[in-house]
Protein backbone atom coordinates (compact mmCIF):
# COMPACT_ATOMS: atom_id res chain seq x y z
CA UNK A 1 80.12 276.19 -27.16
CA UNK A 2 76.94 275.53 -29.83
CA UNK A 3 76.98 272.10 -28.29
CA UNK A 4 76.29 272.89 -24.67
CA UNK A 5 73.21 274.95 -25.89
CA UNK A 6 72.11 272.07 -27.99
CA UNK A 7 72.56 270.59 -24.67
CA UNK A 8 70.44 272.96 -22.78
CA UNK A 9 67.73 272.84 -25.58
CA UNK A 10 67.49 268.86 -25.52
CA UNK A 11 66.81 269.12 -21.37
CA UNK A 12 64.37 271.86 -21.76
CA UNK A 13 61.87 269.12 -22.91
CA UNK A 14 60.07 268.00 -20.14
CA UNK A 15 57.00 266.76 -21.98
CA UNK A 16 53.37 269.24 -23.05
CA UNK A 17 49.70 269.50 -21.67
CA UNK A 18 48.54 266.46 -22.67
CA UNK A 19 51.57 264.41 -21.14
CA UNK A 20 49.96 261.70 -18.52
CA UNK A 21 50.88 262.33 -14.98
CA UNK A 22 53.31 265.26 -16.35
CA UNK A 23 54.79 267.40 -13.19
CA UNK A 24 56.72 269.52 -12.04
CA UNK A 25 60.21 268.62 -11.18
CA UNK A 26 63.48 269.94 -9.62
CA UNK A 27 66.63 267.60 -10.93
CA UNK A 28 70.16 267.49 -10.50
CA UNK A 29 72.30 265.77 -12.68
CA UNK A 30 76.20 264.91 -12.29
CA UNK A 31 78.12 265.23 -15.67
CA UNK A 32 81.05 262.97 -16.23
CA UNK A 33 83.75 262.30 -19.32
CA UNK A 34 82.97 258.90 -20.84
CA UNK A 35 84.84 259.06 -24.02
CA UNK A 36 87.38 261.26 -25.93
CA UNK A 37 87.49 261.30 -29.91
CA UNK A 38 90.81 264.29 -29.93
CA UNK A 39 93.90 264.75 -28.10
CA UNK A 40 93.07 268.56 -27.02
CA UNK A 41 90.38 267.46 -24.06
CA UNK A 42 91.73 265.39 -21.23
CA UNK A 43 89.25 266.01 -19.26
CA UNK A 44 85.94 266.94 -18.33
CA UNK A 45 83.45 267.74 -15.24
CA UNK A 46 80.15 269.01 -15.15
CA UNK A 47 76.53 269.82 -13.14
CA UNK A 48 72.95 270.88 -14.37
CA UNK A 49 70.53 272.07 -12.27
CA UNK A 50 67.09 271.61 -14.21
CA UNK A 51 63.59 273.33 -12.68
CA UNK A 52 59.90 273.10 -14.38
CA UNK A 53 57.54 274.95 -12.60
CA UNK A 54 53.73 274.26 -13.68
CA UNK A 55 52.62 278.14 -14.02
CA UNK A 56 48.75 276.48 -15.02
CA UNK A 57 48.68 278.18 -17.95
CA UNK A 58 51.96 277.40 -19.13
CA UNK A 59 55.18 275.61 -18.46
CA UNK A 60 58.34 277.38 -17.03
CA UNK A 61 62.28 276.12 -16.86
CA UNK A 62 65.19 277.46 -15.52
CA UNK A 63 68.48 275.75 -16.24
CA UNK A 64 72.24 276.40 -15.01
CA UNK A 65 74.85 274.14 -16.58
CA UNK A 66 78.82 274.44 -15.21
CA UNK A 67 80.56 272.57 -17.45
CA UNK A 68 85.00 272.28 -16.86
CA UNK A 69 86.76 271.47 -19.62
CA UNK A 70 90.58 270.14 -19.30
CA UNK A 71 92.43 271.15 -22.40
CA UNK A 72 95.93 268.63 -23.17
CA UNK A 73 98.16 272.08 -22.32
CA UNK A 74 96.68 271.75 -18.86
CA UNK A 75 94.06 274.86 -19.24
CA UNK A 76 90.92 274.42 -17.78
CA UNK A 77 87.34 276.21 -19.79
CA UNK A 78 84.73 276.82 -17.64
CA UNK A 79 81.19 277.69 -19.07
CA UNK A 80 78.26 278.96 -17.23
CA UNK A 81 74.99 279.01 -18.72
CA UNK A 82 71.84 279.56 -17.67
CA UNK A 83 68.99 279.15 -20.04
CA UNK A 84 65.51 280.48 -19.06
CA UNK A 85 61.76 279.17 -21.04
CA UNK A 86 58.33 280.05 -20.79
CA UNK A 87 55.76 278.26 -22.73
CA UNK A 88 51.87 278.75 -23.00
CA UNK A 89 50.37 275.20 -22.64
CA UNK A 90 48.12 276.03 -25.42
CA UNK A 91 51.16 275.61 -27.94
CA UNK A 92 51.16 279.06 -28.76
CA UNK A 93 53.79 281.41 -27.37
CA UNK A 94 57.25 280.16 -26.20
CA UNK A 95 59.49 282.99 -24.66
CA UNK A 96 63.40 282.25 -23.57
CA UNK A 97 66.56 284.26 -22.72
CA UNK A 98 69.94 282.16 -23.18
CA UNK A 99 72.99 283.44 -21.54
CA UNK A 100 76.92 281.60 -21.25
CA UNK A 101 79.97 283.00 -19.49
CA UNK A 102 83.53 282.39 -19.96
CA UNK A 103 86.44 281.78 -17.34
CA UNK A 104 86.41 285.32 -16.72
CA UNK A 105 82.91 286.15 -16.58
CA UNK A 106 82.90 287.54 -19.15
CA UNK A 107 79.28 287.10 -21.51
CA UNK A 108 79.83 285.01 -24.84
CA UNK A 109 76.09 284.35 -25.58
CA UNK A 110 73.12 286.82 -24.73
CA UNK A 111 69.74 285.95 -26.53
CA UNK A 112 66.31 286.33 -25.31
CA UNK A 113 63.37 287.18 -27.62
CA UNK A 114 59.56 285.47 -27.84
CA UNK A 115 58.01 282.88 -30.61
CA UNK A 116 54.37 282.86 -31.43
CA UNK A 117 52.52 280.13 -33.55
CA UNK A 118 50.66 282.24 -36.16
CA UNK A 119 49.28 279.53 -38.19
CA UNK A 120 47.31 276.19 -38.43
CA UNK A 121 50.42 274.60 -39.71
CA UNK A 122 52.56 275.78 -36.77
CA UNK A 123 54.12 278.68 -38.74
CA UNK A 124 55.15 281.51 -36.89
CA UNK A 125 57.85 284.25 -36.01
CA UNK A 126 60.18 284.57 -33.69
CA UNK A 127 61.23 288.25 -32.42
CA UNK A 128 64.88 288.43 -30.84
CA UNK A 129 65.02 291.27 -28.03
CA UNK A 130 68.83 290.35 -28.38
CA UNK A 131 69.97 290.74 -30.18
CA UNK A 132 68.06 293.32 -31.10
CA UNK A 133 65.38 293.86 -34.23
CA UNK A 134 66.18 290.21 -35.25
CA UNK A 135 63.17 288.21 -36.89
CA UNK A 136 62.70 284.97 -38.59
CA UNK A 137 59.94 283.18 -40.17
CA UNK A 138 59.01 279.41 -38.19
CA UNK A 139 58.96 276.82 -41.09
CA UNK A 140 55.48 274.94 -41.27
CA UNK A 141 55.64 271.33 -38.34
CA UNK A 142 58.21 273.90 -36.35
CA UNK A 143 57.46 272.32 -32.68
CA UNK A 144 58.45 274.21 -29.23
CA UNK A 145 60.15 272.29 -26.65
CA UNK A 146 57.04 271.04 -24.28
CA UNK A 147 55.18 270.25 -28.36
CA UNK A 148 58.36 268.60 -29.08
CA UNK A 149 58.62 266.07 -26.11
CA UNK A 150 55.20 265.65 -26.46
CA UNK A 151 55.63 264.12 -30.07
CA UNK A 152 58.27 262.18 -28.85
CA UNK A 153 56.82 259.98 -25.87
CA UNK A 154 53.74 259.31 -27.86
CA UNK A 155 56.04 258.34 -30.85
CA UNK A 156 57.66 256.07 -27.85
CA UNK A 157 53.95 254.70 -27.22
CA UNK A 158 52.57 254.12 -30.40
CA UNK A 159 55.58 252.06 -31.34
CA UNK A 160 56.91 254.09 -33.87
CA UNK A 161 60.79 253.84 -34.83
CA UNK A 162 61.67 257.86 -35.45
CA UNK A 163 60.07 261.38 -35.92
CA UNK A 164 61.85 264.29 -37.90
CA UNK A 165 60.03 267.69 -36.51
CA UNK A 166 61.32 270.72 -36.87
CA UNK A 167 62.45 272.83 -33.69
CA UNK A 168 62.56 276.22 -32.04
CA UNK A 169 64.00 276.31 -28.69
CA UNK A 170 66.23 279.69 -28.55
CA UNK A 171 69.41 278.02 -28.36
CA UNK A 172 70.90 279.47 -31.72
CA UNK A 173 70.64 282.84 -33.61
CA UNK A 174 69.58 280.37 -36.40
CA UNK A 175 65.73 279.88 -36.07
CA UNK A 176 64.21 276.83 -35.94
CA UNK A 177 66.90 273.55 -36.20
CA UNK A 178 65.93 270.34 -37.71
CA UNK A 179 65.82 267.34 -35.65
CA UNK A 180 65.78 263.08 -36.24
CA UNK A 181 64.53 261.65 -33.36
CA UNK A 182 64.77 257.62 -32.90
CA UNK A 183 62.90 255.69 -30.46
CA UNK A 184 65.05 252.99 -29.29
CA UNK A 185 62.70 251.18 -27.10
CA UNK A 186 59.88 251.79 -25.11
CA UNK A 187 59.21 250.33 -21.29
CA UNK A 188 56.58 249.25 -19.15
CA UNK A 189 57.00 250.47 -15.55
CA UNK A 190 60.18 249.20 -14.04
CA UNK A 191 61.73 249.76 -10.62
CA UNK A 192 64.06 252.95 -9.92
CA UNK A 193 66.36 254.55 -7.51
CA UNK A 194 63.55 257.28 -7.43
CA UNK A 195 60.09 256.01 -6.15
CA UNK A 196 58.32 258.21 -8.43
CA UNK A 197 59.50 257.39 -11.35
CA UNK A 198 59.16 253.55 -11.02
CA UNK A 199 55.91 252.99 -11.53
CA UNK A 200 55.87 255.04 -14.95
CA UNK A 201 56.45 253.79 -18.90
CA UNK A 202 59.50 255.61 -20.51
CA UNK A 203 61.11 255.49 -23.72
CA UNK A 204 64.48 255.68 -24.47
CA UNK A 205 65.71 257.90 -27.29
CA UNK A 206 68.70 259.37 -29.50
CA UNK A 207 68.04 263.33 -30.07
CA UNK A 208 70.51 264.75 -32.99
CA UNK A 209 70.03 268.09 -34.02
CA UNK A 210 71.14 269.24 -37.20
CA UNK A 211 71.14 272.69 -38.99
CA UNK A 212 68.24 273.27 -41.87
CA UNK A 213 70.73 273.92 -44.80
CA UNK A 214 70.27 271.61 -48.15
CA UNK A 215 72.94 268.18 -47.91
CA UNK A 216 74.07 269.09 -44.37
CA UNK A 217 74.09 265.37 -43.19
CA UNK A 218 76.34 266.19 -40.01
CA UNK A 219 74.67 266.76 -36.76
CA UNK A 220 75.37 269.42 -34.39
CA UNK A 221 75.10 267.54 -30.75
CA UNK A 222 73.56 264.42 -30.28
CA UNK A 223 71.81 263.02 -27.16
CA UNK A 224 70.11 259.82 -25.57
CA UNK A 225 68.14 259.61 -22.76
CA UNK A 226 65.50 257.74 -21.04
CA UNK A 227 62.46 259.66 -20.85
CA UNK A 228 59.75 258.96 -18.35
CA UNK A 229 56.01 259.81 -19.05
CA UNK A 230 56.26 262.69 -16.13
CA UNK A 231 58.68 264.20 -18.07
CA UNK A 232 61.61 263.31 -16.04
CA UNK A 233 64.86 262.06 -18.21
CA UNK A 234 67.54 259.74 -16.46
CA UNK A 235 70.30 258.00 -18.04
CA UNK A 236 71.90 260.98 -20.52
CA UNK A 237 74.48 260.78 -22.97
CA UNK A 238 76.08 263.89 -24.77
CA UNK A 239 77.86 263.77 -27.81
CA UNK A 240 79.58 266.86 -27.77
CA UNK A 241 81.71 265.58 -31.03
CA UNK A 242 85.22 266.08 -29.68
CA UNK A 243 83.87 263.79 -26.52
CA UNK A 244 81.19 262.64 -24.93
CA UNK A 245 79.68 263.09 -21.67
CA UNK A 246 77.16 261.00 -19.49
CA UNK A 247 74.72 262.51 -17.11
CA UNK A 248 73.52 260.77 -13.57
CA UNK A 249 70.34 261.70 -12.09
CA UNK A 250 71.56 262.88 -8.84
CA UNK A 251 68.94 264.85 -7.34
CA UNK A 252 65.07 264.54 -7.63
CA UNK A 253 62.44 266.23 -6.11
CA UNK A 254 58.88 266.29 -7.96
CA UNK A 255 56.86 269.20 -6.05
CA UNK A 256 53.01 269.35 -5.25
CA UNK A 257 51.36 270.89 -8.00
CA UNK A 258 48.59 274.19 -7.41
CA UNK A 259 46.98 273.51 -10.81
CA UNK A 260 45.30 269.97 -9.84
């Protein structure tokens, strides 16, 4: 399911370098059906596991996602996915390997490859290792996840209303997606069910992520989410287009950091 990686890809954003107080984090998040839009799903459950490690140098995440989806026949889809990132804190290289399984186990997406930033403008190429001998050119502005966040929580502080960057995350055999970002308000420190989180600004925003082809107004998955300056996100909604799924911040655990 495109979506779920859109998913994956809008979670893998925990925030770049430059991020104030950014950390490490380990967070759990309980998915739930909110709304359906079709008679074929009656049903859905869900549960991401989300880990950034601060590697000094770079930024690492490891995702698994279980999502159970109740068709109206009474079927039930499972989907595994686990969705592995590496990414230099210098901006440069971003390496990931995306994998989802079926009901049976058996593998329906297997891509991994590496993305460097060859140019001033933030051109580049991406290599696929799988599939294999695959390469595409990074448009100029193309963004990696931790640059991505990045632009998006200072948007958040600077009061702007949206951004528009371009980008690469590994999620699709595509290249780099376009993206409309809107800032839909930004906070002060308020109080929490998590203690670290409540004395930090956040800002909360509506992620849609479209596919760079000329007139293609439709969005492929569309997200909000309230995302603090550590680069923690609470509060999720995913449009998945046939329904739409919220996310509760279950879990958190924000580990000591070696790199401080």
């Amino acid at each position: 399911m495109k979506s779920v990686l859109l998913f994956l890809a809008a979670m893998a954003m925990p925030g770049a370098a430059c991020a104030a107080g950014l950390t490490g984090q380990h967070a759990v998040y309980d998915l739930t059906l909110s709304k359906v839009r079709t008679h074929d799903v009656t049903g859905a459950v869900g549960q991401m596991s989300f880990d950034v490690v601060d590697g000094c140098t770079g930024w690492a995440t490891t995702q698994h996602l279980t999502l159970l989806v109740r068709n109206v026949d009474g079927t039930l889809n499972k989907s595994v996915t686990d969705y592995i990132t590496w990414e230099s804190k210098d901006g440069k290289t971003f390496t990931f390997s995306l994998r989802e399984r079926d009901n049976d186990g058996k593998v329906q997406v297997d891509d991994a490859g590496t993305a460097v930033h060859t140019g001033a403008d933030n051109t580049g190429i991406v290599t696929y290792t799988t599939p294999a001998d695959t390469r595409m050119a990074l448009p100029p502005g193309t963004l990696f996840p931790m640059q991505h966040t990045e632009a998006l929580l200072a948007a958040g502080r600077d009061g702007k209303k949206f951004i528009a960057p371009p980008l690469f995350d590994g999620t699709t055999p595509d290249g780099a997606q376009a993206t409309f970002v809107a800032v839909l308000g930004h906070h002060g420190p308020t109080p929490t069910h998590f203690a670290s989180l409540s004395g930090l600004p956040s800002s909360d925003v509506d992620i849609a992520f479209y596919p760079r082809k000329p007139g293609d107004q439709n969005p492929d998955f569309r997200t909000q989410m309230r995302y603090f300056e550590d680069g923690v996100a609470t509060n999720l909604v995913l449009d998945f287009g046939d329904f739409v799924m919220t996310g509760k911040l279950a879990h958190l655990t924000i580990p000591p950091s070696a790199c401080r």
